[in-house]
PDB file of N, CA and C in Angstrom:
ATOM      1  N   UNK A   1      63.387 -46.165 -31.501  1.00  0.00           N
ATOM      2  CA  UNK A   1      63.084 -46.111 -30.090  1.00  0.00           C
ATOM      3  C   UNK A   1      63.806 -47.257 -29.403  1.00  0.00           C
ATOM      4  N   UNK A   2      64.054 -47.273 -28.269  1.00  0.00           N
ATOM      5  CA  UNK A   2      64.501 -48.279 -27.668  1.00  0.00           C
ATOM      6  C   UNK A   2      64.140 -49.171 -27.095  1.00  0.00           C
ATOM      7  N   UNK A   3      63.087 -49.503 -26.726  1.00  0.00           N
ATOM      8  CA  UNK A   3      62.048 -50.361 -26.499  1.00  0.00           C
ATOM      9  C   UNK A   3      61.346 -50.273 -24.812  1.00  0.00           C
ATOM     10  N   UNK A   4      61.708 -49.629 -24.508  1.00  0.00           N
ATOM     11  CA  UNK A   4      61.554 -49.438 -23.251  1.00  0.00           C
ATOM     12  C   UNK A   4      59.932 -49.024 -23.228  1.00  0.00           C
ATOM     13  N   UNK A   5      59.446 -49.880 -22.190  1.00  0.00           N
ATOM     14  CA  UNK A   5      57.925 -49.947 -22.262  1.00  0.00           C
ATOM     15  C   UNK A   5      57.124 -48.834 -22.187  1.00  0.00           C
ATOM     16  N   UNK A   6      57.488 -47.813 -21.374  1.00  0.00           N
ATOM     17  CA  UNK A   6      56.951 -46.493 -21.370  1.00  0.00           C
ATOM     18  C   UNK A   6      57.150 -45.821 -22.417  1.00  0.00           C
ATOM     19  N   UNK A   7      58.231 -46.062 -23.656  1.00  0.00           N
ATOM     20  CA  UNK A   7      57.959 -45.545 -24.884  1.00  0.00           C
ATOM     21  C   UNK A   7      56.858 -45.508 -26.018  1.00  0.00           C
ATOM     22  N   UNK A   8      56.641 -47.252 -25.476  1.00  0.00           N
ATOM     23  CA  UNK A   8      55.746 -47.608 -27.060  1.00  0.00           C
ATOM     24  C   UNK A   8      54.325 -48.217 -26.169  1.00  0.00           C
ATOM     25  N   UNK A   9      53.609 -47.119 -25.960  1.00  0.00           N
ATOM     26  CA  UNK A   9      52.663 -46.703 -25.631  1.00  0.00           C
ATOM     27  C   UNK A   9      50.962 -46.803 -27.044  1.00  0.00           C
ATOM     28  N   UNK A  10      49.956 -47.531 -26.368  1.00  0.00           N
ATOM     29  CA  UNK A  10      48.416 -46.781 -27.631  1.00  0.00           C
ATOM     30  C   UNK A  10      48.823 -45.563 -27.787  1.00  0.00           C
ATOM     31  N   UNK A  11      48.721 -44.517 -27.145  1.00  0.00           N
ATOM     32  CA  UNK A  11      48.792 -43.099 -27.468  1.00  0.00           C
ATOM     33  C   UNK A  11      50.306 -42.918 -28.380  1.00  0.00           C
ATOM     34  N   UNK A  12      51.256 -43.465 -27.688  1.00  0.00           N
ATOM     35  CA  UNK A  12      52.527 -42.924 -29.335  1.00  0.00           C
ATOM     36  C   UNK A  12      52.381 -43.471 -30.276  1.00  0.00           C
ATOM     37  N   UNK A  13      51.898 -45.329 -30.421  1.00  0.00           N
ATOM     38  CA  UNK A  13      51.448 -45.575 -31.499  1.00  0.00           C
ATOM     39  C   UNK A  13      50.490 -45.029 -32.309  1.00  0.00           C
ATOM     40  N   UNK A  14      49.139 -44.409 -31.954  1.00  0.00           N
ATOM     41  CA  UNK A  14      48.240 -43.723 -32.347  1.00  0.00           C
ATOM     42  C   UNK A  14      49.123 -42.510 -33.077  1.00  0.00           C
ATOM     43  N   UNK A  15      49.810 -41.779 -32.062  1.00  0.00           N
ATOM     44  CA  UNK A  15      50.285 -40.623 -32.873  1.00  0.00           C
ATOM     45  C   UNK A  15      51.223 -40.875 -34.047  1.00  0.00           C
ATOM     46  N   UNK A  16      51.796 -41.692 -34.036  1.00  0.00           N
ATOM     47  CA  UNK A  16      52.931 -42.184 -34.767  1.00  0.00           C
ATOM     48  C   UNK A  16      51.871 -42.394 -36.136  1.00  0.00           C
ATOM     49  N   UNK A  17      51.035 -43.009 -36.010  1.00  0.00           N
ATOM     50  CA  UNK A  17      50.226 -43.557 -37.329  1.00  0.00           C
ATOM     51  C   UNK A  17      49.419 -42.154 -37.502  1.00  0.00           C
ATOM     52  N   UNK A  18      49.081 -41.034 -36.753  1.00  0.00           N
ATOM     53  CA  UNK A  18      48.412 -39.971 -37.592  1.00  0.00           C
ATOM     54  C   UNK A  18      49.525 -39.137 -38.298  1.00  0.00           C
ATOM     55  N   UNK A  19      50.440 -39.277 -37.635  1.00  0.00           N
ATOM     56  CA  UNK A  19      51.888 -38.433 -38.829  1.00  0.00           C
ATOM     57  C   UNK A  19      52.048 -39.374 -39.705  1.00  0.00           C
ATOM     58  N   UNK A  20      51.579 -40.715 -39.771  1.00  0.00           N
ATOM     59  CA  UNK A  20      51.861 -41.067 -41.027  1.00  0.00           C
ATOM     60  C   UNK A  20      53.860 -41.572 -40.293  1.00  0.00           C
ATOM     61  N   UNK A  21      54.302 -42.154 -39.116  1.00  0.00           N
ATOM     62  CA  UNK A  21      55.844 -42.551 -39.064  1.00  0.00           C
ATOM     63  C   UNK A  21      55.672 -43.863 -38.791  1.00  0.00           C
ATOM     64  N   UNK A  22      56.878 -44.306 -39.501  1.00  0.00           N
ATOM     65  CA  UNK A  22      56.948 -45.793 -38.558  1.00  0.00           C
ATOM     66  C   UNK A  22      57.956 -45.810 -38.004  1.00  0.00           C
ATOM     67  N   UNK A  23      57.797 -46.327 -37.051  1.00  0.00           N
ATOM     68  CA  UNK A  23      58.539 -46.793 -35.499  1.00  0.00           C
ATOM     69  C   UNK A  23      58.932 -48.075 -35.445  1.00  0.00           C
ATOM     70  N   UNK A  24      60.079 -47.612 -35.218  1.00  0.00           N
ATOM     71  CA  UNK A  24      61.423 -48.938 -35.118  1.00  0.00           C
ATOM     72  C   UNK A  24      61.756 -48.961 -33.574  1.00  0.00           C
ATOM     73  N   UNK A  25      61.487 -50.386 -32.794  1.00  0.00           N
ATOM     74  CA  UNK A  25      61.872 -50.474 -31.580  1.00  0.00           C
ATOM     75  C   UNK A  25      63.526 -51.009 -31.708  1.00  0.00           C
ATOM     76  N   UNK A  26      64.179 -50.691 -30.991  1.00  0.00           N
ATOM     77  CA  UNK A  26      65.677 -51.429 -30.813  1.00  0.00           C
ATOM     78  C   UNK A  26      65.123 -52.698 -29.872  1.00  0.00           C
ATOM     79  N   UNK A  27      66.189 -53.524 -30.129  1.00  0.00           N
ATOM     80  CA  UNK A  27      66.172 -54.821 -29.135  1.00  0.00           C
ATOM     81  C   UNK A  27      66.491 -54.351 -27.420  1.00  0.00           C
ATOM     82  N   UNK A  28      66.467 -54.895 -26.499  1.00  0.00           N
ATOM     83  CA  UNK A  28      66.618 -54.241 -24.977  1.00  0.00           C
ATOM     84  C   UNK A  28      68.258 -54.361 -25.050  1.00  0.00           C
ATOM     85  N   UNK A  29      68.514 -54.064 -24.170  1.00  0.00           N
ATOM     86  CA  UNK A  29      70.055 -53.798 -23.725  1.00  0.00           C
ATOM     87  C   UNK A  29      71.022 -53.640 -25.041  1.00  0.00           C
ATOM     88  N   UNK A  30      70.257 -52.626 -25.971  1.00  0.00           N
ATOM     89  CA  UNK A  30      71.112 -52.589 -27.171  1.00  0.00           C
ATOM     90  C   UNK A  30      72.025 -51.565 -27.284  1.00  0.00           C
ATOM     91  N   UNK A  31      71.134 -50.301 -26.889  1.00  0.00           N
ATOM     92  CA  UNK A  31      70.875 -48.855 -27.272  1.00  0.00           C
ATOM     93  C   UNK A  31      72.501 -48.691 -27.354  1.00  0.00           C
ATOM     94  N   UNK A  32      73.634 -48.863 -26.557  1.00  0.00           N
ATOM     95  CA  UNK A  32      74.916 -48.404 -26.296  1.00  0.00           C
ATOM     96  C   UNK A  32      75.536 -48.493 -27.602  1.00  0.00           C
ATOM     97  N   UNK A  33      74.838 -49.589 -28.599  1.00  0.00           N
ATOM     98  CA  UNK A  33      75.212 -50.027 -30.140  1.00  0.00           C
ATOM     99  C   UNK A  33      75.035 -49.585 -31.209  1.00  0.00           C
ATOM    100  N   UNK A  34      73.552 -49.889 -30.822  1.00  0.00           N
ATOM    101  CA  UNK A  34      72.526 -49.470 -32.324  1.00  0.00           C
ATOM    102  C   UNK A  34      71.857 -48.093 -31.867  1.00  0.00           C
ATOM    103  N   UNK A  35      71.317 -47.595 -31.030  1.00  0.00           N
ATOM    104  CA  UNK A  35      70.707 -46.039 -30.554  1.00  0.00           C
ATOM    105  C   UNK A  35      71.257 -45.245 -32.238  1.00  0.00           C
ATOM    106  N   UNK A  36      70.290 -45.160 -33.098  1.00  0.00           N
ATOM    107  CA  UNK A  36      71.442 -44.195 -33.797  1.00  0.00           C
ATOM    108  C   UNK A  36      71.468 -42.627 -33.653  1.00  0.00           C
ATOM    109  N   UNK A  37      70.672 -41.906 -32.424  1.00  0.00           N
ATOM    110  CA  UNK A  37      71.115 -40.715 -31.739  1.00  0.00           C
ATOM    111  C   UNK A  37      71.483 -40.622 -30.873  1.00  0.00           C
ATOM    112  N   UNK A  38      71.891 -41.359 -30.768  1.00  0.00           N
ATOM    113  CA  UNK A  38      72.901 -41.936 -29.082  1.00  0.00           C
ATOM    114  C   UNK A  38      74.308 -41.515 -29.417  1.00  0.00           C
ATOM    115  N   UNK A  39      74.621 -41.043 -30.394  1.00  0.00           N
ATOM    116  CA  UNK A  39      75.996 -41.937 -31.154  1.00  0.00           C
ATOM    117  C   UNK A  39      76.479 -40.233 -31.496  1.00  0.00           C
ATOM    118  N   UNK A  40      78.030 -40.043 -31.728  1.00  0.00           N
ATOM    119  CA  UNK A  40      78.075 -38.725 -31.657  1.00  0.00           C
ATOM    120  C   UNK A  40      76.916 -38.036 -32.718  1.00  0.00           C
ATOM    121  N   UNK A  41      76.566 -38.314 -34.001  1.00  0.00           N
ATOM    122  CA  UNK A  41      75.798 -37.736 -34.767  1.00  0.00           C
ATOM    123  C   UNK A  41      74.759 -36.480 -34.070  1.00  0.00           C
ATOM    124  N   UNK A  42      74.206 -36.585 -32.986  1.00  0.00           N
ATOM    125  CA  UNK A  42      73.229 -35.833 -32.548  1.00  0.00           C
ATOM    126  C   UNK A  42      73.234 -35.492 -30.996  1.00  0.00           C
ATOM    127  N   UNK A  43      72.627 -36.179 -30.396  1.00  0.00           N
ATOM    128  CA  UNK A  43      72.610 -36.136 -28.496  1.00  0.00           C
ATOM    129  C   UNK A  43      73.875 -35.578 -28.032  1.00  0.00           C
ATOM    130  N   UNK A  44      74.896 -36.422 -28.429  1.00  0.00           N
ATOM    131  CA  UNK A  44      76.159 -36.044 -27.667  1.00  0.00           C
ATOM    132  C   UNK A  44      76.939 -35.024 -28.278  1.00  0.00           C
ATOM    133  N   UNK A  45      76.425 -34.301 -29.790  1.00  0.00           N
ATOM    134  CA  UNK A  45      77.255 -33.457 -30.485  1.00  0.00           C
ATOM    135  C   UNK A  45      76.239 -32.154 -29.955  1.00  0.00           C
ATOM    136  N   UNK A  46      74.823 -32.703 -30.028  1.00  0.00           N
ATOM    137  CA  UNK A  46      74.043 -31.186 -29.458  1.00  0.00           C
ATOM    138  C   UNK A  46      74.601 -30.986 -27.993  1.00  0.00           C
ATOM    139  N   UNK A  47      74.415 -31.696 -27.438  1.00  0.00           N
ATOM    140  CA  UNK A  47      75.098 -31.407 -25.965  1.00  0.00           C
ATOM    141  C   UNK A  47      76.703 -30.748 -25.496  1.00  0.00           C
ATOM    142  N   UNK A  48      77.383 -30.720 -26.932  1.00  0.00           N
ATOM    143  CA  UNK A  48      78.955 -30.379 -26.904  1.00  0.00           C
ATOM    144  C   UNK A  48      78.356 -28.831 -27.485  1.00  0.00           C
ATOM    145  N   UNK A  49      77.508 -28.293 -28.602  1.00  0.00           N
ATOM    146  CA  UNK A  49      76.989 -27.713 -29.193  1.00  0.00           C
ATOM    147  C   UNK A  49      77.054 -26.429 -27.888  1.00  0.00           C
ATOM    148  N   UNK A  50      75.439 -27.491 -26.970  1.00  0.00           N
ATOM    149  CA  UNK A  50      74.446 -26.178 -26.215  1.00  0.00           C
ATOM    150  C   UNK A  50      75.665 -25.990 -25.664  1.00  0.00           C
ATOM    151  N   UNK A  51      76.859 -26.797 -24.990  1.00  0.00           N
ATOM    152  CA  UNK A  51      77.584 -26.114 -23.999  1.00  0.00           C
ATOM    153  C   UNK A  51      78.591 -24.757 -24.301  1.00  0.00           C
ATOM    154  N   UNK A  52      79.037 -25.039 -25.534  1.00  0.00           N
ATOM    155  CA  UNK A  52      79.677 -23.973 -26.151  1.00  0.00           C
ATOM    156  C   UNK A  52      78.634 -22.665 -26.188  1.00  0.00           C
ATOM    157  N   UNK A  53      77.628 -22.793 -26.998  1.00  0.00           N
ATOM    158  CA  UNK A  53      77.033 -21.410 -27.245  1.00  0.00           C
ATOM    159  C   UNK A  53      76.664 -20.858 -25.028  1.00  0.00           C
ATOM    160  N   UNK A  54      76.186 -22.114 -24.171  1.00  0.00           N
ATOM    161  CA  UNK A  54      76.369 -21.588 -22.896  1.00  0.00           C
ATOM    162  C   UNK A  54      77.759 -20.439 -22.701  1.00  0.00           C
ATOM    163  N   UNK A  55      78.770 -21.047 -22.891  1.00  0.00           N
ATOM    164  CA  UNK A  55      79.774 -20.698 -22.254  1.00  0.00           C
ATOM    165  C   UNK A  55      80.309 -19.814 -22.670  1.00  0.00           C
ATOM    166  N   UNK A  56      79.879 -19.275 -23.913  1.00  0.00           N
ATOM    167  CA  UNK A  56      80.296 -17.839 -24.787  1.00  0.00           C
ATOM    168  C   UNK A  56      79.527 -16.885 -24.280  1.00  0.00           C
ATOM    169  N   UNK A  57      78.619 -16.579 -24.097  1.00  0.00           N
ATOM    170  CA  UNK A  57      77.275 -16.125 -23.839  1.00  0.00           C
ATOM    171  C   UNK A  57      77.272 -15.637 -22.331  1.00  0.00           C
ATOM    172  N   UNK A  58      77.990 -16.641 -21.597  1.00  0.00           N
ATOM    173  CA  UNK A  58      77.783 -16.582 -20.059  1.00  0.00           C
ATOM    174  C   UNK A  58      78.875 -15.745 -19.390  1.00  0.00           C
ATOM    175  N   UNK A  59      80.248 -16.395 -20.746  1.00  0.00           N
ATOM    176  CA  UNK A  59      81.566 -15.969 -20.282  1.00  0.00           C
ATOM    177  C   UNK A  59      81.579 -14.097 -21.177  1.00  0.00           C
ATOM    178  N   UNK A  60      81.001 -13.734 -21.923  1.00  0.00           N
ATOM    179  CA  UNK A  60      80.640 -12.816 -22.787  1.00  0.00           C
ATOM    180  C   UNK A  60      80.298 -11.711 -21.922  1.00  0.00           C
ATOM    181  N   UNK A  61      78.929 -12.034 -21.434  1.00  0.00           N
ATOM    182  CA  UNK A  61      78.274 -11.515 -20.710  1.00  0.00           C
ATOM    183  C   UNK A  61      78.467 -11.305 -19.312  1.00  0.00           C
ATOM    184  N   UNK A  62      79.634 -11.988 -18.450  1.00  0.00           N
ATOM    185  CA  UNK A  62      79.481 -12.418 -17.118  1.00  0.00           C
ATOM    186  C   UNK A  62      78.380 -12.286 -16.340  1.00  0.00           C
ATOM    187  N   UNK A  63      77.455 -13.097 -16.708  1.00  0.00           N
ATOM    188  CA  UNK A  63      76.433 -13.827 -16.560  1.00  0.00           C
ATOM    189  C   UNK A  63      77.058 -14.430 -14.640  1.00  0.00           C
ATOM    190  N   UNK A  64      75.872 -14.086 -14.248  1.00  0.00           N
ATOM    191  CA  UNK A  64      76.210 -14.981 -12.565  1.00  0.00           C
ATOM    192  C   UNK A  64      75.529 -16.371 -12.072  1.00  0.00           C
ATOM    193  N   UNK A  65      74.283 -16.128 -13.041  1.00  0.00           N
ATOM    194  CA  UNK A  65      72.887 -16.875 -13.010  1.00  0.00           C
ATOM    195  C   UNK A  65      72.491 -17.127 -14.199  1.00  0.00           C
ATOM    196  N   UNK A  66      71.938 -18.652 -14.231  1.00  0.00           N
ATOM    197  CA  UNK A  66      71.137 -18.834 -15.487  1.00  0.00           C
ATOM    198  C   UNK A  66      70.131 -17.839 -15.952  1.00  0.00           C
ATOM    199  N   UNK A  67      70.627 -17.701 -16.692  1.00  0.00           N
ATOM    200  CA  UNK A  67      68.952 -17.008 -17.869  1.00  0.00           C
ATOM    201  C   UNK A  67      68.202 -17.773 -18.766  1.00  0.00           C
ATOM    202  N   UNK A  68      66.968 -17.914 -18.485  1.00  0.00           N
ATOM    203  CA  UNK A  68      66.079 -18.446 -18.608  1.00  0.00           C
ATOM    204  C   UNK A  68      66.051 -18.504 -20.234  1.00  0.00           C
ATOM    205  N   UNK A  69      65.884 -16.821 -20.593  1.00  0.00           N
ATOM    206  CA  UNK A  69      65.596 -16.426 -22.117  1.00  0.00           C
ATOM    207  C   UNK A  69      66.546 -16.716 -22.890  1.00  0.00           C
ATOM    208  N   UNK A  70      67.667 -16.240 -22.360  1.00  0.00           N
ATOM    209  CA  UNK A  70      69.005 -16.950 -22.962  1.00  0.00           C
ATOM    210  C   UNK A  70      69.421 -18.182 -23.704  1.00  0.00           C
ATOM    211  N   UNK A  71      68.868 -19.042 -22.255  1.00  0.00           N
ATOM    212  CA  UNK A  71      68.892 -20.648 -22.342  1.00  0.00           C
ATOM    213  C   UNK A  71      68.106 -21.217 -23.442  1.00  0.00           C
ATOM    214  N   UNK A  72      66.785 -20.140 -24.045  1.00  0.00           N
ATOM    215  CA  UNK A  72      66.022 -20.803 -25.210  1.00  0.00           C
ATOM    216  C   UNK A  72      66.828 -20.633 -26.102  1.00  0.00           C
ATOM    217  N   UNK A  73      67.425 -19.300 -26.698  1.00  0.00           N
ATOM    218  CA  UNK A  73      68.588 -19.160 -27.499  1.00  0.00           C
ATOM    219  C   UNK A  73      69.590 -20.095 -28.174  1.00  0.00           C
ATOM    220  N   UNK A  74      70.186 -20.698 -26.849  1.00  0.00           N
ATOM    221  CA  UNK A  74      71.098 -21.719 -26.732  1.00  0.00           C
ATOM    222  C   UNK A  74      71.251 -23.129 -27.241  1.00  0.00           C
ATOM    223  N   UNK A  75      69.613 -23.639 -26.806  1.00  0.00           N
ATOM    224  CA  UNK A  75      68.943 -24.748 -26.987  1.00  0.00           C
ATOM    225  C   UNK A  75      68.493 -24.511 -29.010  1.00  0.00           C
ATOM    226  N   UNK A  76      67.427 -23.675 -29.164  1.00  0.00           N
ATOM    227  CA  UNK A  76      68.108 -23.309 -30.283  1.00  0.00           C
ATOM    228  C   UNK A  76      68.422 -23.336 -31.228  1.00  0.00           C
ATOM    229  N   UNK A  77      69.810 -22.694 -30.846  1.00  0.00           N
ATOM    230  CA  UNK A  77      71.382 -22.491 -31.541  1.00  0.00           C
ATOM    231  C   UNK A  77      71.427 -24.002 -32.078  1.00  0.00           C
ATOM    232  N   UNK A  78      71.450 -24.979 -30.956  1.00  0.00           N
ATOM    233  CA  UNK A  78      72.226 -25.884 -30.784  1.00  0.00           C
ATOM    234  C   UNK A  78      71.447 -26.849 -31.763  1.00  0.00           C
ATOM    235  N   UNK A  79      69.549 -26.886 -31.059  1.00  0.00           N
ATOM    236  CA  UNK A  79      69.282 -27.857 -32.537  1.00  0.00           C
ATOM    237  C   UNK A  79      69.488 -27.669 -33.775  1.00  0.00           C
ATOM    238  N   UNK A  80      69.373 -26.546 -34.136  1.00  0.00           N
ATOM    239  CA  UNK A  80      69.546 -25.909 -35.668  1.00  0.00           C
ATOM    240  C   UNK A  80      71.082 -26.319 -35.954  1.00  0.00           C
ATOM    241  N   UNK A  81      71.920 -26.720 -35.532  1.00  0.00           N
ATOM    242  CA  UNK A  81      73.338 -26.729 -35.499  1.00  0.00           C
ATOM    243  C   UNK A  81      73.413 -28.732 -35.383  1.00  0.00           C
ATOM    244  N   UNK A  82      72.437 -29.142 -35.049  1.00  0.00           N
ATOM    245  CA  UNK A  82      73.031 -30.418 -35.028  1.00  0.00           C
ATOM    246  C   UNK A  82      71.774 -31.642 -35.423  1.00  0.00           C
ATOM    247  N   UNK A  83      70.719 -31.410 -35.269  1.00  0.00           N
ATOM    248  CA  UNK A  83      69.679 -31.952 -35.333  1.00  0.00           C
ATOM    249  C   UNK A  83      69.302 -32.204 -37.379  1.00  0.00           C
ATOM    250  N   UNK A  84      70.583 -32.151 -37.756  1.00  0.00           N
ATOM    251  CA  UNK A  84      70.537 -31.933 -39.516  1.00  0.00           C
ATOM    252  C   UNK A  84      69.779 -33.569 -39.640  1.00  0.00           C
ATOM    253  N   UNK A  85      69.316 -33.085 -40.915  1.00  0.00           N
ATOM    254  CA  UNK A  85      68.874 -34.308 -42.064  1.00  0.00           C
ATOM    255  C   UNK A  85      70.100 -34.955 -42.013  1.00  0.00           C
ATOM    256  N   UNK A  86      71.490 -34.674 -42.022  1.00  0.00           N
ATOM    257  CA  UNK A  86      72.862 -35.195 -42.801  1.00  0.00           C
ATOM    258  C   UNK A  86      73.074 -36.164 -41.384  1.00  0.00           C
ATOM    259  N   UNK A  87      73.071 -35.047 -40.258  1.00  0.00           N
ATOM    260  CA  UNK A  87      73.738 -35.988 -39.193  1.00  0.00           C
ATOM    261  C   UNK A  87      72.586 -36.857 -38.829  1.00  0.00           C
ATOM    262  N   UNK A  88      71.528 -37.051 -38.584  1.00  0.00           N
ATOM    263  CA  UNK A  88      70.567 -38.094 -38.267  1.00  0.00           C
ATOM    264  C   UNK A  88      71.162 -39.381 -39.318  1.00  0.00           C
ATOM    265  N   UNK A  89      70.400 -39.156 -40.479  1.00  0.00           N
ATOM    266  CA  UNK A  89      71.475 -40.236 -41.308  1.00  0.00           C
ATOM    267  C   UNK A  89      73.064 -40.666 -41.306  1.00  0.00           C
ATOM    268  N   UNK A  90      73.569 -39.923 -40.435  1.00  0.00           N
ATOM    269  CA  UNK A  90      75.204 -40.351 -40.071  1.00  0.00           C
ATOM    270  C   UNK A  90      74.412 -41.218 -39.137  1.00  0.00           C
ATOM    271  N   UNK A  91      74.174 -40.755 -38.016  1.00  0.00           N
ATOM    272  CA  UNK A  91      73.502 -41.728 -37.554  1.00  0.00           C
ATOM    273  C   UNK A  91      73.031 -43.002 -37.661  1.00  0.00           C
ATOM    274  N   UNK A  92      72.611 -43.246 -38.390  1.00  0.00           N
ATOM    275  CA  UNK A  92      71.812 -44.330 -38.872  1.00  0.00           C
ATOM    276  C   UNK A  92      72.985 -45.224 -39.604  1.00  0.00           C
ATOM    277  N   UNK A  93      73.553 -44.570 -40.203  1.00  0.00           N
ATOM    278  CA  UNK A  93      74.630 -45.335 -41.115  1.00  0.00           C
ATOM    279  C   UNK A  93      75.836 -45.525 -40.077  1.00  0.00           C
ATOM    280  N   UNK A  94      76.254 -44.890 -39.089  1.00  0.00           N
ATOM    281  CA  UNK A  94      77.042 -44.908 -38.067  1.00  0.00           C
ATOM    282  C   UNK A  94      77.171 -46.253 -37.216  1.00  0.00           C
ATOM    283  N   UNK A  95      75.759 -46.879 -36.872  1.00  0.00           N
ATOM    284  CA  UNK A  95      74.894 -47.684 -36.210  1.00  0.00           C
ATOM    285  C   UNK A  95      74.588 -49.032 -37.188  1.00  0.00           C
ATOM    286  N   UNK A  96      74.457 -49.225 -38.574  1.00  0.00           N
ATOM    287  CA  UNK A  96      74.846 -49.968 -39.622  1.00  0.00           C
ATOM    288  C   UNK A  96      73.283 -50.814 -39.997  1.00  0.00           C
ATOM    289  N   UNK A  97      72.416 -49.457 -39.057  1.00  0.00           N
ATOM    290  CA  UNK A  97      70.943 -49.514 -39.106  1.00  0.00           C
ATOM    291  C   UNK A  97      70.314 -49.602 -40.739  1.00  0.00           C
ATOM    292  N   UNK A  98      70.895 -48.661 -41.052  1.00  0.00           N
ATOM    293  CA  UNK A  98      70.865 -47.961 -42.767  1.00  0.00           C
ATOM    294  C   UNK A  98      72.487 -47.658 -43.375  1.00  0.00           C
ATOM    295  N   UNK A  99      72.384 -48.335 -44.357  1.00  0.00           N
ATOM    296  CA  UNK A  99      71.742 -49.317 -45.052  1.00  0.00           C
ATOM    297  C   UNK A  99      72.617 -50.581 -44.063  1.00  0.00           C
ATOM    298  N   UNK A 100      71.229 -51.425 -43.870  1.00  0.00           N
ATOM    299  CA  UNK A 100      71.243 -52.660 -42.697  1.00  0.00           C
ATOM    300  C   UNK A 100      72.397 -53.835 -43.181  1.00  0.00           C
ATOM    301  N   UNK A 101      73.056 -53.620 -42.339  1.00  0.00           N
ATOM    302  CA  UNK A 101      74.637 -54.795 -42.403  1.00  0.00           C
ATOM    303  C   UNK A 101      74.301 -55.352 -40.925  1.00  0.00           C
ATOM    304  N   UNK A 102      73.647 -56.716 -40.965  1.00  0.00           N
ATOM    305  CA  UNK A 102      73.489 -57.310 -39.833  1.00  0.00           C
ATOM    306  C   UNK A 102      74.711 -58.150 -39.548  1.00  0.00           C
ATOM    307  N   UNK A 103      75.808 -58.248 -40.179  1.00  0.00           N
ATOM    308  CA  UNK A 103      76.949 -58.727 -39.717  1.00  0.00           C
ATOM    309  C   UNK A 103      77.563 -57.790 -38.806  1.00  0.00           C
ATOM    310  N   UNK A 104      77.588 -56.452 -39.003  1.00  0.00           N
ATOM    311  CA  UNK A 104      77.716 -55.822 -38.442  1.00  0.00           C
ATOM    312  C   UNK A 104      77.373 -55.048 -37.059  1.00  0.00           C
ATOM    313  N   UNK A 105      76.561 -55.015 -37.249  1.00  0.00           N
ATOM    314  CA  UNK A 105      75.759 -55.106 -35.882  1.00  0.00           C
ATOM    315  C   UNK A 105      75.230 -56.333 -34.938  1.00  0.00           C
ATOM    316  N   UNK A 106      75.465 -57.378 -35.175  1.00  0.00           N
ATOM    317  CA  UNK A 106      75.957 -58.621 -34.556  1.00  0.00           C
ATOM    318  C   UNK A 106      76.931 -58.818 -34.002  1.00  0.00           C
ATOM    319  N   UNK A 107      78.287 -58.390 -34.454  1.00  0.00           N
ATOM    320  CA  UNK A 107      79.099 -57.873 -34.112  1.00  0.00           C
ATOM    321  C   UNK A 107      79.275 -56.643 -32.778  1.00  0.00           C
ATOM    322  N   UNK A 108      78.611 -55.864 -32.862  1.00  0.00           N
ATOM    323  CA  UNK A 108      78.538 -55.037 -31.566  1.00  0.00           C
ATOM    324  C   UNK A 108      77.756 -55.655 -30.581  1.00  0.00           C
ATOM    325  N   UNK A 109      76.237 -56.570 -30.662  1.00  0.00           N
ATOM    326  CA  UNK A 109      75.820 -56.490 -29.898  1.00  0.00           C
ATOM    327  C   UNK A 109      75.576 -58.217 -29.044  1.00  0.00           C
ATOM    328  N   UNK A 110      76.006 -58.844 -30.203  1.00  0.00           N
ATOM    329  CA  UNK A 110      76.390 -60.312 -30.091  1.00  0.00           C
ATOM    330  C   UNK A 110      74.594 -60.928 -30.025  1.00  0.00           C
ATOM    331  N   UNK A 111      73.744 -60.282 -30.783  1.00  0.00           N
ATOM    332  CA  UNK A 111      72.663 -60.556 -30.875  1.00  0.00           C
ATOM    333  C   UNK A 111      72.491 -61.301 -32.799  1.00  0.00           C
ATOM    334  N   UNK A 112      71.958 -62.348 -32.946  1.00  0.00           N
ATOM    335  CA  UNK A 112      72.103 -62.983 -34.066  1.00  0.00           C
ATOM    336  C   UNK A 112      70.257 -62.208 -34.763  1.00  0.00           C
ATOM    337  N   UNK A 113      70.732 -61.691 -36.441  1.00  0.00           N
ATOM    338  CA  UNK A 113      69.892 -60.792 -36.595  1.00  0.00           C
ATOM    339  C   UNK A 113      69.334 -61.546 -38.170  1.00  0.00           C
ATOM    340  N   UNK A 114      68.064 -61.765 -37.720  1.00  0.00           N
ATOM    341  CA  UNK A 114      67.330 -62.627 -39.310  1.00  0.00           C
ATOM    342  C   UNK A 114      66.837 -61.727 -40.514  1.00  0.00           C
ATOM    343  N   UNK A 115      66.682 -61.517 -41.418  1.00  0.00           N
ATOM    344  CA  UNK A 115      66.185 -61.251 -42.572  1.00  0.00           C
ATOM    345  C   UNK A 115      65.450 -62.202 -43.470  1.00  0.00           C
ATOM    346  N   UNK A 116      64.375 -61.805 -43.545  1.00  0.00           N
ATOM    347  CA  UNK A 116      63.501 -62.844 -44.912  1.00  0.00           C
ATOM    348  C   UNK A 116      64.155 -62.489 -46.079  1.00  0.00           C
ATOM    349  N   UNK A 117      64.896 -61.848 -46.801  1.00  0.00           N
ATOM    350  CA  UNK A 117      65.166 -61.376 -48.325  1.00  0.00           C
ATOM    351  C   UNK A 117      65.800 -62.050 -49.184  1.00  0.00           C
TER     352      UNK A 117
END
C-alpha cells in the first residue's frame, strides 16, 4: 500500500487480519519507485490489455456507444490476462521489494533503508 492515510484504515486493518494478509505500507512520496503494481507488471499492462480487447470489440462490432455488458467482458479479459501470480511477483522483484536489495532501492528513491539482520 502506499501509505496514504485513507488507505490504512481500523476497518482495512481489521480486514487484512481476518484474511489472515499482511500489509506493507510504502514510505510517502515513494510509490513512482517502489509501487510494485504501479510498474508495467500489472496497472499499466492491464490498462494496455482492457484497451485492446475495447478496441477489437468496438472496432468489430461498430459499436457507437459504450456497452455496459461488454465493458464487464473486457475488464475481465483483461484481469485474467494480467493480474497473474508471475506478473505480481515481476512486480515485486521489478521494484527490488522481493527479494529486498536496499541498495537498490535507495538508489531510486534516495531514502536510506535499515535492516536488523
Amino acid at each position: 500500500m502506499d501509505g496514504r492515510g485513507s488507505h490504512v484504515t481500523n476497518e482495512t486493518i481489521e480486514q487484512a487480519k481476518e484474511f489472515a494478509l499482511d500489509m506493507i505500507t510504502l514510505p510517502f512520496h515513494t510509490s513512482h519507485a517502489l509501487h510494485p503494481l504501479d510498474i508495467m507488471a500489472c496497472f499499466k499492462l492491464f490498462k494496455i490489455v482492457f484497451q485492446r480487447e475495447r478496441n477489437t470489440t468496438m472496432f468489430s462490432k461498430y459499436y457507437v456507444e459504450l456497452d455496459k455488458i461488454a465493458s464487464i467482458g473486457w475488464v475481465d479479459r483483461a484481469l485474467d490476462q494480467t493480474f497473474t501470480r508471475k506478473n505480481i511477483m515481476s512486480g515485486f522483484k521489478g521494484t527490488r521489494i522481493w527479494p529486498l536489495n536496499p541498495r537498490a532501492m535507495e538508489e531510486k528513491t534516495s531514502l536510506s533503508i535499515y535492516t536488523q539482520w
